[in-house]
Protein backbone atom coordinates (compact mmCIF):
# COMPACT_ATOMS: atom_id res chain seq x y z
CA UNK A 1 17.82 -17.99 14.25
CA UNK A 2 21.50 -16.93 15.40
CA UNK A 3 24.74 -17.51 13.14
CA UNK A 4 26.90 -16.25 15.77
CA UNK A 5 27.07 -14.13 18.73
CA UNK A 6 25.17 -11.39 17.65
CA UNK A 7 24.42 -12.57 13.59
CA UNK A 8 21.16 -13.39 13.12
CA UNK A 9 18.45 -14.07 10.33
CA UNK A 10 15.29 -11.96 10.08
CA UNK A 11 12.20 -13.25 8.13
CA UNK A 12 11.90 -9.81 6.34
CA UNK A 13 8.67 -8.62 4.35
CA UNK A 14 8.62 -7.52 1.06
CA UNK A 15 7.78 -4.05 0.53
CA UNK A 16 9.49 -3.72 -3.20
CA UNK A 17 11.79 -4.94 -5.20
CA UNK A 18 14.28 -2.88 -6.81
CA UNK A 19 16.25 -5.36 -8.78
CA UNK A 20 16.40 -9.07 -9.17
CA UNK A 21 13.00 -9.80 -8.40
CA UNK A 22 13.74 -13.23 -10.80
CA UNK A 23 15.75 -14.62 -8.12
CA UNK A 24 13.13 -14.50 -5.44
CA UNK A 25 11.49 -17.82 -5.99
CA UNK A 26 14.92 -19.56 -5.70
CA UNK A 27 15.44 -18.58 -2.41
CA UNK A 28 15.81 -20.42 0.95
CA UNK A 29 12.94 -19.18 3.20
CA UNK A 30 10.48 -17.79 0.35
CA UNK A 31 7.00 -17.73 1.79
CA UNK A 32 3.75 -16.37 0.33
CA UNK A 33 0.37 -16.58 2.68
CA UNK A 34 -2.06 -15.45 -0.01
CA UNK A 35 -4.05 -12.35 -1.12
CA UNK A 36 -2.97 -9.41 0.07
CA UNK A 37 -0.40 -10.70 1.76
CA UNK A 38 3.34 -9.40 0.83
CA UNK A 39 5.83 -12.43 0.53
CA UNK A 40 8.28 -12.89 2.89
CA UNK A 41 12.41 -14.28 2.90
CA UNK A 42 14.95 -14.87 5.51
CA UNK A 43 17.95 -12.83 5.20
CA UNK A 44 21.06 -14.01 6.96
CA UNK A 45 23.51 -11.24 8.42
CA UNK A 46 21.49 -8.83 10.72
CA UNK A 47 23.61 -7.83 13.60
CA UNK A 48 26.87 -8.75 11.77
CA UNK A 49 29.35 -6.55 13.41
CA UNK A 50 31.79 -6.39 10.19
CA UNK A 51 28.51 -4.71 8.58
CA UNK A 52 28.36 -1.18 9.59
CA UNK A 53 24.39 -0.45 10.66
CA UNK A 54 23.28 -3.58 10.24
CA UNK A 55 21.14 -4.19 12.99
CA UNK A 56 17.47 -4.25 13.10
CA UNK A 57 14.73 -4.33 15.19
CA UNK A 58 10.85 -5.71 14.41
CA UNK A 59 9.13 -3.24 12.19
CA UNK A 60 11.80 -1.07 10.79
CA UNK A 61 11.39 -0.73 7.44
CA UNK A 62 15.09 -0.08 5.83
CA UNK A 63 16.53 -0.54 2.09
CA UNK A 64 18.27 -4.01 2.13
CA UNK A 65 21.16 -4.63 -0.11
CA UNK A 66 21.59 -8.23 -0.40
CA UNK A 67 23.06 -11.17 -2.24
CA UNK A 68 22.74 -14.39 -2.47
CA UNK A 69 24.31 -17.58 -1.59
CA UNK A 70 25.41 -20.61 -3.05
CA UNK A 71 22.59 -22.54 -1.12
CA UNK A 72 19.80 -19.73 -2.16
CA UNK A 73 19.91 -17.92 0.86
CA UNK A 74 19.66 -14.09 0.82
CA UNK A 75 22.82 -12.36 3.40
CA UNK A 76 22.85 -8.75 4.09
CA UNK A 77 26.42 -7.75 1.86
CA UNK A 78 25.95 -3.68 3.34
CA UNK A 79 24.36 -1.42 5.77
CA UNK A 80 20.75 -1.18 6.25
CA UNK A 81 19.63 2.02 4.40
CA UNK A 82 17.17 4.34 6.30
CA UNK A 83 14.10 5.01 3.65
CA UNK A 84 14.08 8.51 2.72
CA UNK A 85 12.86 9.52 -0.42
CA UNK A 86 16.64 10.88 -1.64
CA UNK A 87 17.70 7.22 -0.35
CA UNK A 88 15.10 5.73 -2.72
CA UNK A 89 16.18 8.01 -5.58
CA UNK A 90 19.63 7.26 -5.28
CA UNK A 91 19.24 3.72 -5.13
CA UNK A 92 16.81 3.47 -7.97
CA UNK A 93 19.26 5.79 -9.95
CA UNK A 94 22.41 3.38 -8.89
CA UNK A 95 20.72 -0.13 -10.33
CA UNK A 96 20.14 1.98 -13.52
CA UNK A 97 23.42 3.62 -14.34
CA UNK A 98 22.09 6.85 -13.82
CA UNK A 99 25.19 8.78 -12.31
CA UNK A 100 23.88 12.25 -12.68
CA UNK A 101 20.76 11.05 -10.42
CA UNK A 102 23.18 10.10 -7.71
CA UNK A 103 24.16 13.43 -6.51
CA UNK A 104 20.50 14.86 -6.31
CA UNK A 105 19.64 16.81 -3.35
CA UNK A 106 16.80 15.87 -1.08
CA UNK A 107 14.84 18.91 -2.11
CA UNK A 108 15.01 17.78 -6.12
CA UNK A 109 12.95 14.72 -5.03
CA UNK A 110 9.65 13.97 -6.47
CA UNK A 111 6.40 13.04 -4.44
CA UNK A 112 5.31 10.29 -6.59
CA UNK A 113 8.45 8.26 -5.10
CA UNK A 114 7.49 8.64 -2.22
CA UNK A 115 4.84 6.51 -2.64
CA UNK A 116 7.43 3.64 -3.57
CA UNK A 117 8.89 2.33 -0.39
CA UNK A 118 11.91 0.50 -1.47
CA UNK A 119 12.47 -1.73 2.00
CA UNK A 120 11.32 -4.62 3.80
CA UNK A 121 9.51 -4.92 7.29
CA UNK A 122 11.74 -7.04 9.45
């Protein structure tokens, strides 16, 4: 679906959630096909050119910071983050008020999170 000229919404597969899982089931575009399957949303957003690195192709898998709208639709609010396991750490670190975890280097990363991918399939 296109917003605009290039603004478009992506049905986007769940990987993880880092925070506010609880609003998931509220939201516009929420599908679930079963067992084993991951649950999928739409978000809004991708390609919007005010949004530094926000486009996407099929199958990237990226950190998506979103928000959502008064009519419970999820909107991509910053860039698409690349998964790295320093990307993960830092974001996981950011949602809970760790500062000192935000200036770790990418060698001071642990292998268990890499197991973790924080992103969606688009």
């Amino acid at each position: 679906m296109h917003l605009g000229s290039n603004v478009q919404v992506a049905e986007v597969e769940i990987k993880r959630v880092i925070k506010g899982s609880e609003v998931l089931l509220g939201v516009h575009g929420w599908t679930f096909n079963g067992l084993g399957a991951r649950p999928r949303v739409e978000v809004a957003g991708i390609g919007d050119r005010t949004i530094c690195n926000s486009e996407a192709r099929k199958y990237d898998t990226r950190i998506f910071l979103v928000s959502k709208s008064d009519v419970g639709r999820l909107r991509l609010n910053s860039s698409l983050v690349r998964i790295s396991l320093n990307n993960i750490e830092r974001t996981e670190a950011a949602v809970n008020g760790n500062l000192n975890l935000l200036t770790l280097s990418p060698s001071s990363s642990s292998a268990a999170a890499a197991a973790a991918a924080a992103a969606a399939d688009l």
